[in-house]
Each structure stands twice: as C-alpha cells, then as structure tokens.
C-alpha atoms as a PDB file:
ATOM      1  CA  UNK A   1     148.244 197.012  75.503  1.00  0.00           C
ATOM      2  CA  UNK A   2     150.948 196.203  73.138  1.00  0.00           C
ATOM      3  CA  UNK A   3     154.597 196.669  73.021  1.00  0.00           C
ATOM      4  CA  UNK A   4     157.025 196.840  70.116  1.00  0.00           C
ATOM      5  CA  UNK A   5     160.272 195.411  71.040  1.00  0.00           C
ATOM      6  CA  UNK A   6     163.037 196.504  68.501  1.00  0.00           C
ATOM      7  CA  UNK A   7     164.943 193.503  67.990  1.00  0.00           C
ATOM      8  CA  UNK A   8     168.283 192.446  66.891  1.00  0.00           C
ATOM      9  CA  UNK A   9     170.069 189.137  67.087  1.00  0.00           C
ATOM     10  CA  UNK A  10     173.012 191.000  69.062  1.00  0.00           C
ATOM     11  CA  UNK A  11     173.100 191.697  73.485  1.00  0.00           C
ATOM     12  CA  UNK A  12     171.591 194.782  72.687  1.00  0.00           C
ATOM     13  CA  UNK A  13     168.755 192.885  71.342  1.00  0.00           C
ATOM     14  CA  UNK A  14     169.049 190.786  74.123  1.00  0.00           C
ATOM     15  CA  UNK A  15     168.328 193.080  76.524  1.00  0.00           C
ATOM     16  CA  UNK A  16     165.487 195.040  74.559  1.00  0.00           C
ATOM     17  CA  UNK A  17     163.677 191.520  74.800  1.00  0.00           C
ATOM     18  CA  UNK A  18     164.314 190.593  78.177  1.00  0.00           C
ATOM     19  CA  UNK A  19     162.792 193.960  79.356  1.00  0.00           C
ATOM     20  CA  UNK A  20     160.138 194.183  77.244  1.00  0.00           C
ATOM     21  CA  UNK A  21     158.748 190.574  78.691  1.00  0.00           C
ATOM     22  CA  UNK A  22     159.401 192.274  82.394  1.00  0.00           C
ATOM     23  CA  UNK A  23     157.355 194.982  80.977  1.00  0.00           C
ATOM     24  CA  UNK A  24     154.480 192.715  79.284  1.00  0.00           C
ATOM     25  CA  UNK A  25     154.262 190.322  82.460  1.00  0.00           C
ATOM     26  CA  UNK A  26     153.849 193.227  84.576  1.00  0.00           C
ATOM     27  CA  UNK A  27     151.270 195.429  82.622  1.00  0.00           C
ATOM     28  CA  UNK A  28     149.771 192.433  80.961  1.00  0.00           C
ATOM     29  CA  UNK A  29     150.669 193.709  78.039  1.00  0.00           C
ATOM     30  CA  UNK A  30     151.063 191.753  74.607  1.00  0.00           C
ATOM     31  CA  UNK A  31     154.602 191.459  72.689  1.00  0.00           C
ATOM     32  CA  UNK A  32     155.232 192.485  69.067  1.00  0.00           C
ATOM     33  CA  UNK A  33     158.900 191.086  68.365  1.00  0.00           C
ATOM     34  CA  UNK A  34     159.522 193.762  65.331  1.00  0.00           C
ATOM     35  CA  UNK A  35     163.010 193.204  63.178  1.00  0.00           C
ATOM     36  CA  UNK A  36     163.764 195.861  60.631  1.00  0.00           C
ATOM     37  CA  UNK A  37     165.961 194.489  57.781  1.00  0.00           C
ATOM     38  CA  UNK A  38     167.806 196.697  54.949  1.00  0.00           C
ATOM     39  CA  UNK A  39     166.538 196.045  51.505  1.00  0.00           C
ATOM     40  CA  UNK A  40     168.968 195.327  48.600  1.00  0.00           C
ATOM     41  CA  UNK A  41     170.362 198.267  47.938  1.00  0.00           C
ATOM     42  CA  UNK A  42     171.111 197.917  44.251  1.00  0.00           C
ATOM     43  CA  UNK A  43     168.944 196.786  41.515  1.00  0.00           C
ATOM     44  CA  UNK A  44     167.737 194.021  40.417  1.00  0.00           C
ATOM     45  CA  UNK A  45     170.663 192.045  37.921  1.00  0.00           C
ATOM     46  CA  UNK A  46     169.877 188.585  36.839  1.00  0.00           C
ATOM     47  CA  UNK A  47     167.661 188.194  40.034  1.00  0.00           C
ATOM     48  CA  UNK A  48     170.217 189.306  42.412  1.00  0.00           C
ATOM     49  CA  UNK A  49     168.297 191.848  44.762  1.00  0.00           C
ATOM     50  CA  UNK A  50     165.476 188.868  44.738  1.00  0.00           C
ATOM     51  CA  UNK A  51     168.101 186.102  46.416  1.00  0.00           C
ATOM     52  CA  UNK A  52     169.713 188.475  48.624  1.00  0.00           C
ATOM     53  CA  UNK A  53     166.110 189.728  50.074  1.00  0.00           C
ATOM     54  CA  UNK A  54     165.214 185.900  50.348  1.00  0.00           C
ATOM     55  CA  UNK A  55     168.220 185.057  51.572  1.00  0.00           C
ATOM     56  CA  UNK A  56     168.288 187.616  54.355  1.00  0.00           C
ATOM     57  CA  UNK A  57     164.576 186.755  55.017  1.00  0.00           C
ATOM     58  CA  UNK A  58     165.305 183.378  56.045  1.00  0.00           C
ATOM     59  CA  UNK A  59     168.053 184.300  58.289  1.00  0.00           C
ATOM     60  CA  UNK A  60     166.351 186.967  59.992  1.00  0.00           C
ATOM     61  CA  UNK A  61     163.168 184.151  60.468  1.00  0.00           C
ATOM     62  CA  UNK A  62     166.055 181.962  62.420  1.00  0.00           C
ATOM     63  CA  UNK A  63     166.530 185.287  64.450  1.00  0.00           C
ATOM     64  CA  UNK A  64     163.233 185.484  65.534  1.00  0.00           C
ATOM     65  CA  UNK A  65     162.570 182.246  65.907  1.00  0.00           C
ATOM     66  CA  UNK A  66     165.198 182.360  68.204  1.00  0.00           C
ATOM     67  CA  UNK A  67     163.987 185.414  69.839  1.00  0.00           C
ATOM     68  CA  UNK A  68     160.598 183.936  69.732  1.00  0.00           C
ATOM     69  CA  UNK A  69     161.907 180.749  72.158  1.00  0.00           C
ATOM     70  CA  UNK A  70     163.347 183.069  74.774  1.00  0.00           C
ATOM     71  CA  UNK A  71     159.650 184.945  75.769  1.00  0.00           C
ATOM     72  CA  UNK A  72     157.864 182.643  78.518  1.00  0.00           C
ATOM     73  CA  UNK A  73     154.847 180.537  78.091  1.00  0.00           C
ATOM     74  CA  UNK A  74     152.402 183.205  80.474  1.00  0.00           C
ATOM     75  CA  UNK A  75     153.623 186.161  77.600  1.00  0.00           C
ATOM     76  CA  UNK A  76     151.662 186.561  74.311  1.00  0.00           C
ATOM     77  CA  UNK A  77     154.304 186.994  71.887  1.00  0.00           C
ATOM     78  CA  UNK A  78     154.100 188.136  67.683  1.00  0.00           C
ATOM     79  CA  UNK A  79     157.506 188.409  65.340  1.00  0.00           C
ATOM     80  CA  UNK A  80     157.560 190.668  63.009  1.00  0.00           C
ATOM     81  CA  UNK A  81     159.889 191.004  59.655  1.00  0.00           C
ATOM     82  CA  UNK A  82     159.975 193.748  57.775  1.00  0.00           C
ATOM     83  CA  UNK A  83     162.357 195.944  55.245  1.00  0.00           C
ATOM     84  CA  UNK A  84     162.685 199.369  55.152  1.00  0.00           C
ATOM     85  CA  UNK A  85     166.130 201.724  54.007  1.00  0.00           C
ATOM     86  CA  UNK A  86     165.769 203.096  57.895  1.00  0.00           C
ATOM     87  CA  UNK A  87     165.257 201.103  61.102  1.00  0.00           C
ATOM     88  CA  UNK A  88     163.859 204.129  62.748  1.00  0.00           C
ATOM     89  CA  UNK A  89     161.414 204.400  60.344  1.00  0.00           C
ATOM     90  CA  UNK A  90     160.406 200.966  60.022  1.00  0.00           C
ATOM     91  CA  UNK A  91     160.272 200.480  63.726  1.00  0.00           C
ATOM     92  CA  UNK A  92     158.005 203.731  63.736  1.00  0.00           C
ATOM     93  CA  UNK A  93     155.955 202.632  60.906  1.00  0.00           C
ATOM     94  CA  UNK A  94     155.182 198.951  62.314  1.00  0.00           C
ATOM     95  CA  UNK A  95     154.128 200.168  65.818  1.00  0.00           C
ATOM     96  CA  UNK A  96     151.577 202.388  63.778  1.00  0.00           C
ATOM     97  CA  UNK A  97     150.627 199.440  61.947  1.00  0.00           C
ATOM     98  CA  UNK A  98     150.006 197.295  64.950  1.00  0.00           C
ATOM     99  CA  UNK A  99     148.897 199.852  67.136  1.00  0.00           C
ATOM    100  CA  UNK A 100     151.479 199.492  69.626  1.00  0.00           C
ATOM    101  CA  UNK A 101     151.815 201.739  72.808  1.00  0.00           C
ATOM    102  CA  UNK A 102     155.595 202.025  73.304  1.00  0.00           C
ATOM    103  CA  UNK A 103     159.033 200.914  72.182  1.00  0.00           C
ATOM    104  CA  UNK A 104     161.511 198.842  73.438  1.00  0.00           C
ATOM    105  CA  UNK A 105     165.392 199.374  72.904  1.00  0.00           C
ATOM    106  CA  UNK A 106     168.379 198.086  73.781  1.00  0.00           C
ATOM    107  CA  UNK A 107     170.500 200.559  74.873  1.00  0.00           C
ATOM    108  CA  UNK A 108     173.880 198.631  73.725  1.00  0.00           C
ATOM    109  CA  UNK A 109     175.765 200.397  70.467  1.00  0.00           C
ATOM    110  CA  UNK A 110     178.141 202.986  70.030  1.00  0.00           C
ATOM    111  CA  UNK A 111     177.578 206.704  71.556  1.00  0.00           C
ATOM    112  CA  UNK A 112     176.897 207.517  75.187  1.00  0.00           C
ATOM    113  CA  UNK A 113     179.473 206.026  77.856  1.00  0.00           C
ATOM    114  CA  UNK A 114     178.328 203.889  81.030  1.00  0.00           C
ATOM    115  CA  UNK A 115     175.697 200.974  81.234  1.00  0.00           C
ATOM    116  CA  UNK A 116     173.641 202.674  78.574  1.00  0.00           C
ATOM    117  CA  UNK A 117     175.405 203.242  75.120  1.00  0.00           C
ATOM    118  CA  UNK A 118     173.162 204.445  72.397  1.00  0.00           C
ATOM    119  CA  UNK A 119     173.903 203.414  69.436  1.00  0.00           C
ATOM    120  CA  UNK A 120     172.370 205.449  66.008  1.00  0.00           C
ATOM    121  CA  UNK A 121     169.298 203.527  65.571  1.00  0.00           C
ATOM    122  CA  UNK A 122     168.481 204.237  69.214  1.00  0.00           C
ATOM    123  CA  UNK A 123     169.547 207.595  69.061  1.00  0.00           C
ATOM    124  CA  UNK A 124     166.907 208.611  65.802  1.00  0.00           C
ATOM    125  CA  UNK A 125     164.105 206.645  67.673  1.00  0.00           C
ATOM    126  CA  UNK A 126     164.991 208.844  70.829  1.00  0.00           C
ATOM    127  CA  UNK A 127     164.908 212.062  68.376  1.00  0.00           C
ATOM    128  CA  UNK A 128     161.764 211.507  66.535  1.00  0.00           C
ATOM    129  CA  UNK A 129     159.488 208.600  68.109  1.00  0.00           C
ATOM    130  CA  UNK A 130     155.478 210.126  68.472  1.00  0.00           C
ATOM    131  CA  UNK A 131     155.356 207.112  70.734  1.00  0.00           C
ATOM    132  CA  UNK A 132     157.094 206.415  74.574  1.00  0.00           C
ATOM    133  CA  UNK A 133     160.561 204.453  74.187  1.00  0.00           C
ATOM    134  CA  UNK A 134     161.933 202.412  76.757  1.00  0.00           C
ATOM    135  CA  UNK A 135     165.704 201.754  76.792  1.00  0.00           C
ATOM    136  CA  UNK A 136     167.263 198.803  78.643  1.00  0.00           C
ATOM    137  CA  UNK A 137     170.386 199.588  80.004  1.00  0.00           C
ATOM    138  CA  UNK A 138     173.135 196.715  78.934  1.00  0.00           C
ATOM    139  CA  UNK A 139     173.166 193.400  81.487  1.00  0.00           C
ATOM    140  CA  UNK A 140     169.187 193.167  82.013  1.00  0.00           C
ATOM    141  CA  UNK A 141     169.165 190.416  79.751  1.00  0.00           C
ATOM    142  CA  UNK A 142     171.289 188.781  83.019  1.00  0.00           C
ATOM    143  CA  UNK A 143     168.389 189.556  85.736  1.00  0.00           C
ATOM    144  CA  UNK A 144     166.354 186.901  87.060  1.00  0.00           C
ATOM    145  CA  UNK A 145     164.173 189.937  88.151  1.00  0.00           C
ATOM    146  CA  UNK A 146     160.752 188.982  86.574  1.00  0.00           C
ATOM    147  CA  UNK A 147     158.330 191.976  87.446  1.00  0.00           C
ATOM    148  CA  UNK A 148     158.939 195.832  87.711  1.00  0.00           C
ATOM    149  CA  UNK A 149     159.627 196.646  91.242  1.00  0.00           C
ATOM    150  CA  UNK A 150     158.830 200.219  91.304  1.00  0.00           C
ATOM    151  CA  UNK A 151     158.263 202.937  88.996  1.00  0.00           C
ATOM    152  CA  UNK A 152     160.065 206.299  89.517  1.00  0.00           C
ATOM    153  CA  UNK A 153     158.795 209.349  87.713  1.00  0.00           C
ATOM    154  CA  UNK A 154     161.045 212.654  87.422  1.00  0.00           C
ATOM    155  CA  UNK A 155     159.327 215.512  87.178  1.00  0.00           C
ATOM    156  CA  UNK A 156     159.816 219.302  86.547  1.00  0.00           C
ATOM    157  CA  UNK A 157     157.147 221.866  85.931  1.00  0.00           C
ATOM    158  CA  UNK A 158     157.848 222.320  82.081  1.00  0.00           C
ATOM    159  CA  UNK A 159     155.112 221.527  79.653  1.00  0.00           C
ATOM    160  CA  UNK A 160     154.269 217.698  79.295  1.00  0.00           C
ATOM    161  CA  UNK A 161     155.109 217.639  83.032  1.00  0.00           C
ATOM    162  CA  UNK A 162     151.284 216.927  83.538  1.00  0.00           C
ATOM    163  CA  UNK A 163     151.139 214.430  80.587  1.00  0.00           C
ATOM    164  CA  UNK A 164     153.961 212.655  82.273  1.00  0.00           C
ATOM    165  CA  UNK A 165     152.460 212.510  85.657  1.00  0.00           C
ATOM    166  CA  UNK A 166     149.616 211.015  83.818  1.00  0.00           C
ATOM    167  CA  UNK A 167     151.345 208.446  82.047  1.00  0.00           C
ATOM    168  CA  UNK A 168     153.879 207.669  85.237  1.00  0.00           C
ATOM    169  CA  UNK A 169     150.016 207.103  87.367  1.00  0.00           C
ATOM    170  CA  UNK A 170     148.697 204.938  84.490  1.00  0.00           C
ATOM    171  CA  UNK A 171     151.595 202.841  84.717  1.00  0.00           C
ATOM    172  CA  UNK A 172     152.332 202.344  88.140  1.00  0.00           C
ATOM    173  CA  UNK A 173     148.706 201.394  88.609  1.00  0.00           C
ATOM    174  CA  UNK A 174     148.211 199.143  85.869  1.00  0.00           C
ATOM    175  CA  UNK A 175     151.110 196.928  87.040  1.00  0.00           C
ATOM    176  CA  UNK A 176     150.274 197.209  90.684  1.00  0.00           C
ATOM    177  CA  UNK A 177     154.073 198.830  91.794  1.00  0.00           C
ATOM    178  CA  UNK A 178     154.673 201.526  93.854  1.00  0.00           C
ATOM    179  CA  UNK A 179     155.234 204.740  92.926  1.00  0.00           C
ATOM    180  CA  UNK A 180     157.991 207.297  93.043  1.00  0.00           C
ATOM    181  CA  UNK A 181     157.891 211.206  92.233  1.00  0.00           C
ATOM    182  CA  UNK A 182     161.342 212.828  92.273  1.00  0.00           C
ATOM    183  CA  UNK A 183     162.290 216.360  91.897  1.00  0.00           C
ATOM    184  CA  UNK A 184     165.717 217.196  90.533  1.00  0.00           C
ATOM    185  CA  UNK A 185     166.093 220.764  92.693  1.00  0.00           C
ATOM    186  CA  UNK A 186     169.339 222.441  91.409  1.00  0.00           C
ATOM    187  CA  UNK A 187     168.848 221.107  87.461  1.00  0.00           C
ATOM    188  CA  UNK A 188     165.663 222.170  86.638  1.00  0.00           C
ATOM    189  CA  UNK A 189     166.097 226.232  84.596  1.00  0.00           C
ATOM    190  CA  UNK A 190     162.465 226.842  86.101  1.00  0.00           C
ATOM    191  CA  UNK A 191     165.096 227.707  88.860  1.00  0.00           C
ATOM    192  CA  UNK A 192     167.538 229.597  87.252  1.00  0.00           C
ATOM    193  CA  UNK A 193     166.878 233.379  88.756  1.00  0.00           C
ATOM    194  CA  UNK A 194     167.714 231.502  92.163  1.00  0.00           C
ATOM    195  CA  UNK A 195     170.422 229.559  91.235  1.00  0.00           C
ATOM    196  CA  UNK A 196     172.110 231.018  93.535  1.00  0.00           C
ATOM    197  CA  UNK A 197     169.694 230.577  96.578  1.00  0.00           C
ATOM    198  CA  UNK A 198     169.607 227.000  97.670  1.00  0.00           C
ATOM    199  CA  UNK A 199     167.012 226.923 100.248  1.00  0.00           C
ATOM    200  CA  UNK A 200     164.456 229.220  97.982  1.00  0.00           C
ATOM    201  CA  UNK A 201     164.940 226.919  95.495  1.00  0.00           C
ATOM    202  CA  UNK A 202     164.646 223.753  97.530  1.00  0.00           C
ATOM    203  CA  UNK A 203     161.337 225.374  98.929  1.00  0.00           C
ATOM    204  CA  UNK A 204     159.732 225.768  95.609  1.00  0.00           C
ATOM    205  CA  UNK A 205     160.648 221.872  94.885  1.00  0.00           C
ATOM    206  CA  UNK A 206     159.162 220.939  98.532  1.00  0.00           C
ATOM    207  CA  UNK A 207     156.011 222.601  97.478  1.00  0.00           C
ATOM    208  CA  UNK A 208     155.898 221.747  93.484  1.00  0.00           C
ATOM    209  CA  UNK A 209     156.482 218.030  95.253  1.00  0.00           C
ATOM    210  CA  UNK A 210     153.500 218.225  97.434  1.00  0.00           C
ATOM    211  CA  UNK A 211     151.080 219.247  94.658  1.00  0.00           C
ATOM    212  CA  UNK A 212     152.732 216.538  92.471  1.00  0.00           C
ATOM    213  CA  UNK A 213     151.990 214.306  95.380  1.00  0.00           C
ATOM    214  CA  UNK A 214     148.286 215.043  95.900  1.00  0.00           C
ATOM    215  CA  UNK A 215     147.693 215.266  91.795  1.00  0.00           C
ATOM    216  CA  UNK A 216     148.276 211.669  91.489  1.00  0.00           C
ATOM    217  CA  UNK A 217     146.976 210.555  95.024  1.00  0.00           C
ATOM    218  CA  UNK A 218     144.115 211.764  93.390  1.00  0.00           C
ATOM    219  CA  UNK A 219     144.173 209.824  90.640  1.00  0.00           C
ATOM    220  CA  UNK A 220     145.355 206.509  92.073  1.00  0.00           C
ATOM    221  CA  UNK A 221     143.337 204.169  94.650  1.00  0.00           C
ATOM    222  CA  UNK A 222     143.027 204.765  98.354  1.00  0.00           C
ATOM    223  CA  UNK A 223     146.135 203.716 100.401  1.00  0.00           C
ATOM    224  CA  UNK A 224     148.451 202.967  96.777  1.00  0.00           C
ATOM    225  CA  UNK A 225     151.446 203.420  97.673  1.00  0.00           C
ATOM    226  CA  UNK A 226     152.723 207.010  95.933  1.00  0.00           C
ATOM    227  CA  UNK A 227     155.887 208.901  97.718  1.00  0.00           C
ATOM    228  CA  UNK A 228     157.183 212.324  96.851  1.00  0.00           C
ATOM    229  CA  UNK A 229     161.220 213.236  97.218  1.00  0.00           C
ATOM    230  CA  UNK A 230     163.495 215.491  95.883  1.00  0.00           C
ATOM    231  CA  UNK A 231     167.587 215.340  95.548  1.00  0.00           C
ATOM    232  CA  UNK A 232     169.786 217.998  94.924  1.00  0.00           C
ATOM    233  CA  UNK A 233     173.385 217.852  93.654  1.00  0.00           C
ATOM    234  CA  UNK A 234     175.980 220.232  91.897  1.00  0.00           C
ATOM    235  CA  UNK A 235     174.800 218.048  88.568  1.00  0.00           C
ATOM    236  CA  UNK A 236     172.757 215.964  87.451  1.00  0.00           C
ATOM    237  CA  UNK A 237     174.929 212.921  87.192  1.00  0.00           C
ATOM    238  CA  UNK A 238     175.103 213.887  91.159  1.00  0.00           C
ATOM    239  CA  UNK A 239     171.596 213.814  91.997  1.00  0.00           C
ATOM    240  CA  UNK A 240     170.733 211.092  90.372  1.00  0.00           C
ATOM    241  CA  UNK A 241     173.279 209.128  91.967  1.00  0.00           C
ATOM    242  CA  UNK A 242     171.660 209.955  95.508  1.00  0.00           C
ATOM    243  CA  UNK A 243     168.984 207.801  95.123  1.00  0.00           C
ATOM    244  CA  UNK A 244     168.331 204.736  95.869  1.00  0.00           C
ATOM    245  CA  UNK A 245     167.870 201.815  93.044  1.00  0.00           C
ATOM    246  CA  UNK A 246     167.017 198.554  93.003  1.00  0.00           C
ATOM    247  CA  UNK A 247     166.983 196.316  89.889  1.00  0.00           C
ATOM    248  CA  UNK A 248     163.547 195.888  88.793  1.00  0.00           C
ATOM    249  CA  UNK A 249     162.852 199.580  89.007  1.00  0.00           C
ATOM    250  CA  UNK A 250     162.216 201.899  86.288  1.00  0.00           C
ATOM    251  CA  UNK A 251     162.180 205.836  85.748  1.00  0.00           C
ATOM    252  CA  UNK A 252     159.893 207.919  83.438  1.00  0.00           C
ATOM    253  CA  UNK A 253     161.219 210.998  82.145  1.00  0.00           C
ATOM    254  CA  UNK A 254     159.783 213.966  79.743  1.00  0.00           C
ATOM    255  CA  UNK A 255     160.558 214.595  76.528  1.00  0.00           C
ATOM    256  CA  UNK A 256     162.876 217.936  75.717  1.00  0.00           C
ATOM    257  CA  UNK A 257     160.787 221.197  75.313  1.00  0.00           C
ATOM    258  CA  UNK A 258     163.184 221.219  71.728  1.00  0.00           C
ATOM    259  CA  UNK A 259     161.005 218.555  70.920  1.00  0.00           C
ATOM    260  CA  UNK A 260     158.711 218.907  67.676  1.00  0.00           C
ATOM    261  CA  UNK A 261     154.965 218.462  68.548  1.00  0.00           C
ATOM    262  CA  UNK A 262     153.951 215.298  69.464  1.00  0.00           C
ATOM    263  CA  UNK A 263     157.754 213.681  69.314  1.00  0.00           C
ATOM    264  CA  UNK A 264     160.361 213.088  71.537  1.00  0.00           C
ATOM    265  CA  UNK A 265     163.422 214.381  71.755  1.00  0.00           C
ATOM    266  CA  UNK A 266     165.796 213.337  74.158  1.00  0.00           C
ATOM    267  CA  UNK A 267     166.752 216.098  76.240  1.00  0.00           C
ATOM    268  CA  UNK A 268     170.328 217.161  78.408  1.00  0.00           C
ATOM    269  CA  UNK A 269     168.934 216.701  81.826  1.00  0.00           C
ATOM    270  CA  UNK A 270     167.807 212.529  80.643  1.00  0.00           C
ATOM    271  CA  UNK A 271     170.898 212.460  78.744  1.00  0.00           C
ATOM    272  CA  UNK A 272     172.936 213.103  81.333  1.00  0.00           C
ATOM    273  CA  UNK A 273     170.783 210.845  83.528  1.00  0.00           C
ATOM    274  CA  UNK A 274     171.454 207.918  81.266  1.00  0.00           C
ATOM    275  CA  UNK A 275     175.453 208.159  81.842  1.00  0.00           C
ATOM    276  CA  UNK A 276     175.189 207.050  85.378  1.00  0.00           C
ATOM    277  CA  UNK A 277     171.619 205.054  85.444  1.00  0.00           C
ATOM    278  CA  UNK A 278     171.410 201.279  85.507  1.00  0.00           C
ATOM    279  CA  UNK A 279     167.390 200.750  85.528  1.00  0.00           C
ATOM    280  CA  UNK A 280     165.563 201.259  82.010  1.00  0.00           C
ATOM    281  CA  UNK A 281     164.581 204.884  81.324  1.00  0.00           C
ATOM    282  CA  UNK A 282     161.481 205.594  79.396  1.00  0.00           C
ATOM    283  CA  UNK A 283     161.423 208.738  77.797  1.00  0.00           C
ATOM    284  CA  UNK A 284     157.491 210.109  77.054  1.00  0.00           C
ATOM    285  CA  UNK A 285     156.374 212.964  74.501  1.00  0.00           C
ATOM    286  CA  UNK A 286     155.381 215.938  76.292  1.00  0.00           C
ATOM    287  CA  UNK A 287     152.008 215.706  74.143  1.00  0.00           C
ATOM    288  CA  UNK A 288     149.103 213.839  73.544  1.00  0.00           C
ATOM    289  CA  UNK A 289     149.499 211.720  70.348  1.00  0.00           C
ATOM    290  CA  UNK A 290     146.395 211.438  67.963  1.00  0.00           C
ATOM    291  CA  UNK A 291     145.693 209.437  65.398  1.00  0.00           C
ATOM    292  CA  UNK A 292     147.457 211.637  62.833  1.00  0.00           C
ATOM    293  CA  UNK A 293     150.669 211.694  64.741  1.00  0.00           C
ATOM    294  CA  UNK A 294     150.930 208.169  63.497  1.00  0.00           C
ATOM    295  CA  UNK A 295     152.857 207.640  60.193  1.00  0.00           C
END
C-alpha cells in the first residue's frame, strides 16, 4: 500500500505528514512525500524562467529534506518534486504515477471554520480526487498518538454505501483497530417522508444498523471487534457531537451522490461534519476506480 502525502513546508503540511506516518505505521503502508511546485509563469528572457525553476527546485529539496527527517526510522518514506500550473492536478497526476491508494491533506488554509479549515487546494482535491483523501484536522502534528485507535465508518443507504462499508472493513482489518458503524438517523433524506416521525425513522436506522452490522461481521475475522450505533440530533453538527472521540480515531465517510463517476465530491452532510470534528475524516468515492479513472 502506498500513500501520497500532499506536502507543504507550512502546519498544514505539518499535520498532513504527521498523519500520514500514523496512517503508514498502522496499515504498513509505504510513504510518498509529494510537493507540487508552480512553474515560471512567464517565458523564458535571458534564462530567467530556467533560474527561477532551479532556484525554487533547490528550496523545495530543503523542504523535503526537512520533511524527509521528521518520518521515523520503522516508516518507508519517498519525496517527491514536481511542477505543474495546479496542485490538484499534480497531486492527482503523481499518485497515478506511483500508484498510490489515497491522499493525505492538511486540513489548515482558508475556508471552513473550526479545527478543520480547507483551504483551495484541499477543497479541488475534495471536488475531483478518483482516489480516497484523508484530511488531518489542524494540531495532529502535536499528538504523541502513534497508531490509529479506532476506525469509525458513517454510513447511509445511498449508493457507494456498500463500497464504503467495504473500504471502512478493509481498513479496520488491515491495521488491526476496532471498528465503528454509525448511523446519522434524522440527516439522512432516505428519511425524509418521515421526517416527521422520530421513532419510524429511528426503527429503520436500528434495522439498516443491524444488517450493516452482520455485512461486515461477515467479512471480518471471528470475534474482531465491529459495533453498530446510531445518534440522532436536530443537525448534523448535533449528532456528531454525541459521540464519543478519542484522538487516534478516524471516520470514513461517502462521497456526495453529486459526485461525477468515479470522483469525490464532498458532500453537505461531511461538510457539516468537518465544522465540529477533531479526528481526520477520509472521504471515499462512492465507486470502484479502474485503471482508466486514473489520469
């Protein structure tokens, strides 16, 4: 397994780097240290794009270097430079390149308000990725947590629900953590001709819980630990909150049903989910990617 962490020499990049060797340690994955640099943007006069490209080269080499210092001796670590106009895109492109399984962000920038504040870069990659992205909330780059703790997977019955529960079950039993399946009752628009009727619609969540519950009992070893809950609140922000979270622990979510084939796109329910979360959030397409879903 490999993991693409987009870097930058800022906290933001801090953070995407100190999760994605939590992630590595734990999964046993391999790190690809990726840093996307602008190209000149004018050209050439007198050898003038040439310097500036050189001289930006060397300086983002110091950066990973640096960056390159900070993973632990028991991770396998790469760096990466490359240019390209867009970060997105280069970010995108490189994880094709090297085959990588999922991106890591740091969630530190301008845009969304609380612990997680998405900057553009993130935002695009959140908008467009064909591959999972995990965002690190800002401060993990503080934790002397070492190992995910538990994985939480939220869960609704659109499509991609299944390849979620899939991905959530590969995950939790490749790195050996328990396993959470949560059901946001009153949020989910599956719901919305009983919006009105609390208990029906707490009912269907009890049950749509249960066959979550056996679907990846099936799928996981006897006696792994897998639990099944589900929270209700007058929003999202409120449900959320009744949980209980511990650093170390980690919540899958699906991609938006406005999402184009094969690509994310971060939807209302995980945006709103992000204003009040602290753990990293990884956001999965709601379909299988092929080969030719890579650029």
């Amino acid at each position: 397994m490999k993991l693409i962490v987009g870097y930058l020499a800022t906290p933001g990049g801090a953070d995407a780097l100190a999760l994605g060797v939590r992630l590595a340690r734990t999964l046993g994955a391999e790190l690809e240290i990726c840093l996307v640099l602008p190209p000149a943007a004018l050209p050439a006069l007198g050898g003038a794009t040439a310097n500036y490209e050189e001289l930006i080269a060397e300086q983002g080499d110091k950066w990973l270097a640096e960056a390159l210092e900070q993973v632990p001796s028991d991770v396998v670590a790469r760096t990466h430079r490359i240019f390209d106009e867009w970060y997105a895109d280069g970010l995108i492109g490189e994880a094709a390149r090297l085959g990588a399984d999922a991106l890591v962000v740091g969630g530190s920038g301008g845009g969304i308000a609380g612990r997680y504040s998405l900057g553009t870069v993130v935002n695009e990659l959140l908008h467009s990725s064909p591959l999972p992205v995990v965002v690190a909330p800002r401060g993990v780059r503080d934790s002397k947590v070492q190992r995910v703790r538990e994985v939480t997977c939220a869960l609704g019955e659109r499509q991609g629900a299944d390849l979620l529960l899939a991905t959530a079950v590969r995950a939790a039993a490749a790195a050996g953590t328990p396993l959470r399946l949560v059901s946001l009752v009153a949020l989910d628009p599956v719901f919305g001709s009983l919006r009105g009727d609390r208990d029906a619609m707490r009912e269907r969540a009890l049950e749509h819980a249960r066959q979550t519950l056996e679907a990846a009992k099936n799928e996981l070893p006897e006696g792994f630990p897998v639990s099944a809950t589900i929270v209700d609140g007058d929003s999202v922000e409120d449900a959320v909150k009744k949980l209980d979270w511990h650093d170390g622990d980690i919540i899958l979510v699906g991609s938006s049903r406005l999402s184009a084939p094969r690509r994310l796109f971060l939807g209302s329910t995980a945006a709103k989910m992000l204003r009040v979360l602290d753990v990293p959030m990884v956001i999965v397409p709601r379909d299988q990617l092929s080969d030719e879903d890579l650029p």
